[in-house]
Protein backbone atom coordinates (compact mmCIF):
# COMPACT_ATOMS: atom_id res chain seq x y z
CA UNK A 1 150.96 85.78 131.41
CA UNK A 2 149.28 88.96 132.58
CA UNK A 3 148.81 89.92 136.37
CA UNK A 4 149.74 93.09 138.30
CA UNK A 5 152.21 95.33 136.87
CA UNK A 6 153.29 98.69 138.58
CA UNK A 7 154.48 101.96 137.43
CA UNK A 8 156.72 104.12 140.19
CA UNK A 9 153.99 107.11 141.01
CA UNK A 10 151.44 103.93 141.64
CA UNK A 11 153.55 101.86 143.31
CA UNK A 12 154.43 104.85 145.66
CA UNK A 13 150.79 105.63 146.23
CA UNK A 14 149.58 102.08 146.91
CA UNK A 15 152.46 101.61 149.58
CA UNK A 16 151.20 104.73 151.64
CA UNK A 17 147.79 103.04 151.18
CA UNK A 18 148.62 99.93 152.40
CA UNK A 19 151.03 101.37 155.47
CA UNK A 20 147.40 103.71 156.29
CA UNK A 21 145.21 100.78 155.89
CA UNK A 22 147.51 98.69 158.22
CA UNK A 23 147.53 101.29 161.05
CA UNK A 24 143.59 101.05 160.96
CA UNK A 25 144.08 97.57 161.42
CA UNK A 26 145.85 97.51 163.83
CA UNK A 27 143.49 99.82 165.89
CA UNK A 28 140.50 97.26 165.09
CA UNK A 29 141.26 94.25 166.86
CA UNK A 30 137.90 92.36 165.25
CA UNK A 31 139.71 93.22 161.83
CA UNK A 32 143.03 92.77 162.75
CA UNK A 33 142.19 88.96 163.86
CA UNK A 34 140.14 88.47 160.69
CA UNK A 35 143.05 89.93 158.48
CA UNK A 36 145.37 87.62 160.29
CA UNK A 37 142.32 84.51 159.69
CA UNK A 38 142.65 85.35 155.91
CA UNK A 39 146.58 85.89 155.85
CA UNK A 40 146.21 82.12 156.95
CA UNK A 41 143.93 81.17 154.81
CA UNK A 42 146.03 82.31 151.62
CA UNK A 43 148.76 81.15 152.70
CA UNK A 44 147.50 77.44 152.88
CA UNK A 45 145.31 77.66 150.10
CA UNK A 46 147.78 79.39 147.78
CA UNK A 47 151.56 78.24 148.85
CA UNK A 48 152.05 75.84 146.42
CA UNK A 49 150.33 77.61 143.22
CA UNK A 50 154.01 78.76 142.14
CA UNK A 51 154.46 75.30 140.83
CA UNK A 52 151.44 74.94 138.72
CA UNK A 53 151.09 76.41 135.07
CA UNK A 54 154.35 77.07 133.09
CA UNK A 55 157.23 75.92 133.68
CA UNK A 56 159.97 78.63 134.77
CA UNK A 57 162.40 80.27 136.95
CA UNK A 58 160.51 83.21 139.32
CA UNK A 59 161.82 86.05 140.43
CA UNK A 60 160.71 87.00 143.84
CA UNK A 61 159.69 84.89 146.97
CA UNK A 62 158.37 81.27 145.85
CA UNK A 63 154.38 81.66 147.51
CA UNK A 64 152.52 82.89 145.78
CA UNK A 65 150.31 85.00 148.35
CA UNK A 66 153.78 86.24 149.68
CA UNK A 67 155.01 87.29 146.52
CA UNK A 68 152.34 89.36 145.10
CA UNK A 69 152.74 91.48 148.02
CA UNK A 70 156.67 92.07 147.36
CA UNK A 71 155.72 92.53 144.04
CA UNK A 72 153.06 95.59 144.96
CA UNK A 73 155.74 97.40 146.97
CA UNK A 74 159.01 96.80 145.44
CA UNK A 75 158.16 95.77 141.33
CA UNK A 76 161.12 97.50 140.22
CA UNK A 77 163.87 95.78 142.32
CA UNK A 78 161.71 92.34 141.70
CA UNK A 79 162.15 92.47 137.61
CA UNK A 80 165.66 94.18 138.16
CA UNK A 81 166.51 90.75 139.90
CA UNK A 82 164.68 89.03 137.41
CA UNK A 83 166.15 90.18 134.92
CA UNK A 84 169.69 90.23 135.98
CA UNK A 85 169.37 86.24 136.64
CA UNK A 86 167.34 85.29 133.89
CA UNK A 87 168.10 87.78 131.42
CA UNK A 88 167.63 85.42 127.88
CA UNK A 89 164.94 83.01 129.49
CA UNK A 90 161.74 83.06 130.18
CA UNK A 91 160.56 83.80 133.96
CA UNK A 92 158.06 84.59 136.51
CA UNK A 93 156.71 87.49 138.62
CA UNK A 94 154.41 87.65 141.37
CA UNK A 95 153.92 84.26 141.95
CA UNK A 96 152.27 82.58 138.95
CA UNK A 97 150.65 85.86 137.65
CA UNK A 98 153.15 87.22 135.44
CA UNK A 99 155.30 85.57 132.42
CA UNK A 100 158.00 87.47 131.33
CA UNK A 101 159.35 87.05 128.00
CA UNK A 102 162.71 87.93 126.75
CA UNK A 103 162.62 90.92 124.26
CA UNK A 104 163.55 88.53 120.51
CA UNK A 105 159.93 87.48 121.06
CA UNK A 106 158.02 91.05 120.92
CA UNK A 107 157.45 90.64 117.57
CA UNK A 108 156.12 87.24 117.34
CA UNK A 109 153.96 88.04 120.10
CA UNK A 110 152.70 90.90 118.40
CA UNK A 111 151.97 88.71 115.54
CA UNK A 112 150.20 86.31 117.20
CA UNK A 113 146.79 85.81 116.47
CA UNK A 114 143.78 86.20 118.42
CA UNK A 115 142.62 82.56 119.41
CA UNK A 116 146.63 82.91 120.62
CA UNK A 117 146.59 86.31 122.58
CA UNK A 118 144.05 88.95 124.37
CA UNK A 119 145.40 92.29 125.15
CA UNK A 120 142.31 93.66 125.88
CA UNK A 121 141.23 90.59 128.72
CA UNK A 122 144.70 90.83 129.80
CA UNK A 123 144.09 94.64 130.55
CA UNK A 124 141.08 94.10 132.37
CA UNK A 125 142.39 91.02 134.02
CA UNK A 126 145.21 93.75 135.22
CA UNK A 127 142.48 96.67 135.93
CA UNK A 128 140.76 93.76 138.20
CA UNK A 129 137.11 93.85 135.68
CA UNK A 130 134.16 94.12 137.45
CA UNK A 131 136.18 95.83 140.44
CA UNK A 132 137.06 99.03 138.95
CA UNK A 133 134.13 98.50 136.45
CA UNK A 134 136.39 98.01 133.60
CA UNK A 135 135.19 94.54 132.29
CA UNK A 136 132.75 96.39 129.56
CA UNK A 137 135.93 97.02 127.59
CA UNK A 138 135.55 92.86 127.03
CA UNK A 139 132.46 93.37 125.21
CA UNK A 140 134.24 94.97 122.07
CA UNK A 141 136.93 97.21 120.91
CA UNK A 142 134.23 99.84 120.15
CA UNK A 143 136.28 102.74 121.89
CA UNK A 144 139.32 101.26 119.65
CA UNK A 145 137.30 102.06 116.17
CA UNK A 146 136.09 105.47 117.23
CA UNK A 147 139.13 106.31 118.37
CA UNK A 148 141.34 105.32 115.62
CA UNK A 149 138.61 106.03 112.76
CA UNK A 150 135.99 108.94 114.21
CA UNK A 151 137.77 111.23 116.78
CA UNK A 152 141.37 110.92 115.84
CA UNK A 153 140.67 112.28 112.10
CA UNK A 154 138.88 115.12 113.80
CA UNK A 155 142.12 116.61 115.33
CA UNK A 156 142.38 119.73 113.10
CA UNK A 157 138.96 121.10 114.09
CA UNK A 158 139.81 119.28 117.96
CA UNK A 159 142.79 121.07 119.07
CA UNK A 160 141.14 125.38 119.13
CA UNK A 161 138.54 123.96 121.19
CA UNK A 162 141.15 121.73 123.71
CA UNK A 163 143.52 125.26 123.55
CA UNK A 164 140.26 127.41 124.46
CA UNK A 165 139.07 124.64 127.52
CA UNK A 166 142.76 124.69 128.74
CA UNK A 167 142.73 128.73 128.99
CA UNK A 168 139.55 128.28 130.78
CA UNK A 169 141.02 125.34 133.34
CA UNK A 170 144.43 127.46 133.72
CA UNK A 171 142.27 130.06 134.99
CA UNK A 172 140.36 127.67 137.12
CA UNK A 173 142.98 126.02 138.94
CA UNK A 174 146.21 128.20 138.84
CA UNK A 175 145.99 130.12 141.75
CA UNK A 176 146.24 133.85 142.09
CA UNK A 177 149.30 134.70 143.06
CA UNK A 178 149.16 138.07 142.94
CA UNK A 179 152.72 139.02 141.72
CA UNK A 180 154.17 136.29 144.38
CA UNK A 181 155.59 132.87 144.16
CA UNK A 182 153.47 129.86 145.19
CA UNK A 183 154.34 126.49 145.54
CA UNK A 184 151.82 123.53 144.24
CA UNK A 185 151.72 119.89 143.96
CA UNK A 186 152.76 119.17 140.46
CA UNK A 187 150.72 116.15 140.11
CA UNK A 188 147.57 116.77 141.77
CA UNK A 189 147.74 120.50 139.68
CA UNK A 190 148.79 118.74 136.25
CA UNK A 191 145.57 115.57 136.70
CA UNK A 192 143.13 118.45 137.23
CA UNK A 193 144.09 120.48 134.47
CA UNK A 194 144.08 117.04 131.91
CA UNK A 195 140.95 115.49 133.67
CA UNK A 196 139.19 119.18 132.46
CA UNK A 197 140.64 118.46 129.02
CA UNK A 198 139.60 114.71 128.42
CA UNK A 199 136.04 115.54 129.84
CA UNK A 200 136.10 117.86 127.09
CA UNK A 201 137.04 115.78 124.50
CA UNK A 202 134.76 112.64 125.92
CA UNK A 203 131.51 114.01 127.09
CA UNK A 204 131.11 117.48 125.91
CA UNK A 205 130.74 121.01 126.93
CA UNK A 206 127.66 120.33 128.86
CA UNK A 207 129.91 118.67 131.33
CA UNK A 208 133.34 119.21 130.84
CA UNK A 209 133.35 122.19 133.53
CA UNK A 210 130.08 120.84 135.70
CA UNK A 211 131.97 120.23 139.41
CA UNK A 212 130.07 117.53 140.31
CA UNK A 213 130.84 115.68 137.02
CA UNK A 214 134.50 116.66 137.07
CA UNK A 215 134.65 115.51 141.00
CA UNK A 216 133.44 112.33 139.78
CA UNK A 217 135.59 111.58 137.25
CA UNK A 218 138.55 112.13 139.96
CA UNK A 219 137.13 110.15 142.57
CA UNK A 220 136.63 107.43 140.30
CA UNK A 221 139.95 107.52 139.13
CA UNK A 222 142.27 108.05 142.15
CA UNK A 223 140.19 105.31 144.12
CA UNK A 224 140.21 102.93 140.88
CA UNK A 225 144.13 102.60 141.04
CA UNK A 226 144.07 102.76 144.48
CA UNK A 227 141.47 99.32 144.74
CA UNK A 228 142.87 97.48 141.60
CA UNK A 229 146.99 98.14 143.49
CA UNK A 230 145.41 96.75 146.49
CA UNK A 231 143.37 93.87 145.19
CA UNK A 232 145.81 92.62 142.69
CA UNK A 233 147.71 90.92 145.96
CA UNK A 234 144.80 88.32 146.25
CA UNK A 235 143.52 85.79 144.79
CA UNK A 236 140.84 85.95 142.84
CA UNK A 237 138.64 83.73 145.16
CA UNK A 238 139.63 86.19 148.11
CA UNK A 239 139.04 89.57 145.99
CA UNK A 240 134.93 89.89 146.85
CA UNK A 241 135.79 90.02 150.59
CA UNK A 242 138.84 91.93 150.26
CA UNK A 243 137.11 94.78 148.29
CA UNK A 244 134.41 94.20 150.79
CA UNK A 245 136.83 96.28 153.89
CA UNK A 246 138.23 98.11 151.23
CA UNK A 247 137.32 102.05 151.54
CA UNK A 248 138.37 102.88 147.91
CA UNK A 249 135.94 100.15 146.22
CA UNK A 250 132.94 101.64 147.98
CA UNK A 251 134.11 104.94 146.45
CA UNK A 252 134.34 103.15 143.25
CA UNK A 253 131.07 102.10 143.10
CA UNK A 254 129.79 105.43 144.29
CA UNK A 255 131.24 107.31 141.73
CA UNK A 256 130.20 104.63 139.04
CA UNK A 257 126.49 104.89 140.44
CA UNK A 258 127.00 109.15 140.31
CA UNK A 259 128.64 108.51 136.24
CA UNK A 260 125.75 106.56 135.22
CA UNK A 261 122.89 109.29 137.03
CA UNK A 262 124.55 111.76 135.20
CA UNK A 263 126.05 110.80 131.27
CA UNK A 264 122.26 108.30 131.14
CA UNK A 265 119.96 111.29 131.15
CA UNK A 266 122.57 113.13 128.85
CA UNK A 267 122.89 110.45 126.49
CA UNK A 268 119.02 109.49 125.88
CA UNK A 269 118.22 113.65 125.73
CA UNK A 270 121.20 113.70 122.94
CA UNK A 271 119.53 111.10 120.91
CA UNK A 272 116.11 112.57 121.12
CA UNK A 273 117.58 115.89 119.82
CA UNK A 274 119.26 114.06 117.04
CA UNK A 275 116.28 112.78 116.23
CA UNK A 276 114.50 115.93 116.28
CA UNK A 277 117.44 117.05 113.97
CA UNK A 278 118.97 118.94 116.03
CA UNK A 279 122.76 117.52 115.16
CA UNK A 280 124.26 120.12 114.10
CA UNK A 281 126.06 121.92 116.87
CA UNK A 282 129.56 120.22 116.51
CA UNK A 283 130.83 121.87 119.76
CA UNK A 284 128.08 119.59 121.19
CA UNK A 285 128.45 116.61 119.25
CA UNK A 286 131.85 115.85 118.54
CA UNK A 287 133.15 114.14 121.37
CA UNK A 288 133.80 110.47 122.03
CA UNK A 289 130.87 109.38 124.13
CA UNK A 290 128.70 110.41 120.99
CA UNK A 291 130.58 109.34 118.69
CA UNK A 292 130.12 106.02 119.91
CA UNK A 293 126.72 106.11 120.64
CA UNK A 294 126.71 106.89 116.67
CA UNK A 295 128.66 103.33 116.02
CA UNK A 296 127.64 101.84 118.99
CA UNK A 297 125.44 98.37 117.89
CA UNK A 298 123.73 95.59 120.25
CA UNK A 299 124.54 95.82 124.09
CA UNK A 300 127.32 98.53 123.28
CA UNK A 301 124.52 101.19 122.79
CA UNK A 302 122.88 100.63 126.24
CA UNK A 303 123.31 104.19 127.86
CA UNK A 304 124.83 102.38 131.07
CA UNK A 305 127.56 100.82 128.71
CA UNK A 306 128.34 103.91 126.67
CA UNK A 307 128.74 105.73 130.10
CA UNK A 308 131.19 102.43 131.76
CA UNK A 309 133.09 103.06 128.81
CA UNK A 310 133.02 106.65 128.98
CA UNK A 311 134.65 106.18 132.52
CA UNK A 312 136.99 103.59 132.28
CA UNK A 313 138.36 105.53 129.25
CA UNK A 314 138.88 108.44 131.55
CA UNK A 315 140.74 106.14 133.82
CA UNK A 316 143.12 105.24 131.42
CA UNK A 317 143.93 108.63 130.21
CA UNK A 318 143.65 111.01 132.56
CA UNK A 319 146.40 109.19 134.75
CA UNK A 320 148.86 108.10 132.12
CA UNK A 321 149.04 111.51 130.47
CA UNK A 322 149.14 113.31 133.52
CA UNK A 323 152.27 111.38 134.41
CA UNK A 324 154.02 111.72 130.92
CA UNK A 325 153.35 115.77 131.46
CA UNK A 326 154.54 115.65 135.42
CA UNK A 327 157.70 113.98 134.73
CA UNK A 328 158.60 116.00 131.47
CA UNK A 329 157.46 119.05 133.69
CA UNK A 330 159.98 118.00 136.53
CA UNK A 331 162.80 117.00 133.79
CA UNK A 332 162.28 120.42 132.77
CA UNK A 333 162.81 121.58 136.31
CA UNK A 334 165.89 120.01 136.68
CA UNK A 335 167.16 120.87 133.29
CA UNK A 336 166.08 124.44 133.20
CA UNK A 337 168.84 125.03 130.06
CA UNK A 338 165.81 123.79 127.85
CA UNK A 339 163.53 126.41 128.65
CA UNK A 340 164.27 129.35 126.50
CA UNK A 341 165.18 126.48 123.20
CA UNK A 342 161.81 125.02 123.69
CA UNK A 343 159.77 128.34 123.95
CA UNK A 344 161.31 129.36 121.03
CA UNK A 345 160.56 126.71 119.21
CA UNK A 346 157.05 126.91 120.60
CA UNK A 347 156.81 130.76 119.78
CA UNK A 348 158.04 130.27 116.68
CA UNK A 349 155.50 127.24 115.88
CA UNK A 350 152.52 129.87 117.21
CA UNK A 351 153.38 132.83 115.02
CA UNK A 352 154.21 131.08 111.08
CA UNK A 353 150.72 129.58 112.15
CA UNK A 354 148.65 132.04 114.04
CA UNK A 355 147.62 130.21 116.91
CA UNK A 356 147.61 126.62 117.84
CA UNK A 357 146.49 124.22 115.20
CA UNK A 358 147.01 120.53 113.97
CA UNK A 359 149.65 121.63 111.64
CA UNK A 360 151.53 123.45 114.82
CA UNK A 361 151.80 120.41 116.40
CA UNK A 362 153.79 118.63 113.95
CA UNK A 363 156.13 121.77 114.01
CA UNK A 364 157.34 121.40 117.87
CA UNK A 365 160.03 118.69 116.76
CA UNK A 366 162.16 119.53 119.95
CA UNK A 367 159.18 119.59 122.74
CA UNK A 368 158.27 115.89 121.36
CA UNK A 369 161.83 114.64 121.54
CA UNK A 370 161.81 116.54 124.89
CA UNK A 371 158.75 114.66 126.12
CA UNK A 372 159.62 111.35 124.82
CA UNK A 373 163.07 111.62 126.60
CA UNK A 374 161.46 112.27 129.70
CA UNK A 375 158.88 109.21 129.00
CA UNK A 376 161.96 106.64 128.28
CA UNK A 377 163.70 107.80 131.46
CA UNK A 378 160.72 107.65 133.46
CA UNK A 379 158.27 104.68 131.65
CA UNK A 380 154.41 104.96 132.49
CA UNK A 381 154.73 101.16 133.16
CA UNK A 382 157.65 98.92 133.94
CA UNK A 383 156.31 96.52 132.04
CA UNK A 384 155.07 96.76 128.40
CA UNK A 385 153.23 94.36 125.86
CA UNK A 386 151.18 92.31 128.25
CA UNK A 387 148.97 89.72 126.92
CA UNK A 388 146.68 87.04 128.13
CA UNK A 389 148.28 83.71 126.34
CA UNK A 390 145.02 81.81 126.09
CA UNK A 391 147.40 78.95 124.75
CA UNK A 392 150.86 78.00 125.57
């Protein structure tokens, strides 16, 4: 069963957060004896809830409350234990959140129908829903069709304008050197440049280099992870207070108040000029929050549900492909006898084709075995094929 599950950079992060949040705390003595009041509370409420639901092994220490922190700041060693004891069986993590199933069942849990299984609840379940504003993704897969049907097919005339927007954001946020070496985060340079590039491929050109948009979309994202980390060590009876004294969720909700002020307005003047019949500009139109106002049917087509989804969306991708280019990035780093093989591959890709293009893609055989290297070494998430079992 679905519950938190960390990747390394987020782990990392949240733990700073946490060891910050404690030290204010600790300098709030009002707080501190209401933190310790709820600590309490948990505790009795919650220290027997490892025994309910499923029957299995656990991984981790046996209260619940107790173990979802040790699972927020040390996942890794938690399923490596896990693991290593019950390495055929079935088993638990953080508490009664998470049931882990050996790998000979992937397949018929892939199967499995839908009355069975929910990988989209468990995803929002794990994103904590109304939180981080990701429960709209429970009203329908519509992102899922226009992905996979609308956008995806468009890739050929898609990947000129993401190469143009990328020259633009290099220019942007590389700094000028000026014939010197300079020294910048990896990370923090690498979510800029792809936030850029997914606001161009989900909202448009109107927005995709607006500052106030793009700021949005960051502060969204970086305090999302930061609030759903945090949060997913509480019960879900505690959560409302606990995102209550939580900086990050108020930043949350500001920048998912700032979303909807912006992409409404954009969204309702878009349909009035596609009424008028003024559709035609592709570089204006073909991006994924129209094309799902196009498909969009019933509550999906509000304006305030096209732009949740529009932000959640950049949630999940802007921080997942960001890491998959840092660590490749820093493989590359500390493999540097790669370098010149790759860029000739890549130069040689560029010139039979004249630029970049679909077909290029395909061609850069040894940058994608380079990449997915670097993802198996360094997973996005340590754990993979969650679902919510809505029957066991």
């Amino acid at each position: 069963m679905p519950g938190p599950y960390q990747d390394a950079t987020t782990v990392l992060v949240a733990y700073d957060e946490l060891e910050s949040y404690r030290s204010f705390l600790l300098k709030q003595p009002m707080l501190s004896v209401l933190a310790a009041l709820v600590l309490a509370s948990v505790l009795y409420f919650e220290g027997n809830a490892i025994h309910r639901g499923y029957k299995a092994p656990f991984s981790g220490w046996s209260t619940t409350s107790l173990s979802r922190w040790q699972f927020a700041v040390s996942a890794k060693h938690v399923i490596a234990d896990g693991y290593n004891n019950f390495k055929n069986q079935v088993f638990k993590l953080s508490g009664n959140d998470m049931l882990i199933v050996p790998a000979k069942f992937a397949r018929e849990l892939a199967d499995a129908p839908d009355t069975m299984v929910d990988a989209i609840k468990a995803n929002t379940d794990n994103f904590q829903g109304v939180y981080s504003a990701t429960a709209v993704l429970n009203q329908s897969s519509l992102h899922n069709y226009v992905i996979q049907r609308r956008l995806t097919p468009k890739l050929s005339h898609l990947v000129p304008i993401v190469c143009e927007e990328l020259d633009y954001a290099i220019e942007q946020e590389f700094p000028d050197c000026e014939g010197e070496w300079s020294s910048q985060p990896g990370f923090e340079l690498l979510i800029h440049l792809i936030s850029r590039l997914a606001s161009r491929l989900f909202v448009g050109p109107e927005l995709c280099r607006n500052t106030e948009w793009l700021d949005t979309s960051r502060t969204y994202t970086e305090s999302a992870f930061k609030t759903i980390v945090i949060l997913r060590c509480f019960p879900n009876w505690m959560k409302p207070v606990a995102s209550f004294f939580l900086p990050w969720s108020w930043k949350v909700t500001l920048a998912h108040n700032k979303a909807r002020k912006t992409l409404v307005p954009l969204i309702e003047k878009r349909r009035v000029e596609k009424a008028a019949g003024k559709s035609e500009d592709g570089l204006k139109f073909t991006n994924l929050l129209q094309l799902m106002d196009d498909d969009a049917v019933g509550k999906d087509r509000s304006p305030e549900s096209l732009t949740d989804r529009t932000l959640v969306l950049t949630l999940a991708s802007s921080h997942t492909t960001s890491m998959a280019a840092c660590q490749a990035l820093f493989e590359l780093c500390y493999r540097p006898e790669y370098i010149p093989i790759l860029r000739e591959e890549i130069e040689s890709a560029l010139k039979e084709d004249g630029g970049w293009h679909k077909t290029t893609l395909t061609k850069l055989k040894k940058l994608d075995s380079f990449i997915k290297e670097a993802q198996r070494f360094h997973p996005p998430s340590i754990c993979e094929l969650y679902s919510l079992f809505l029957e066991i």
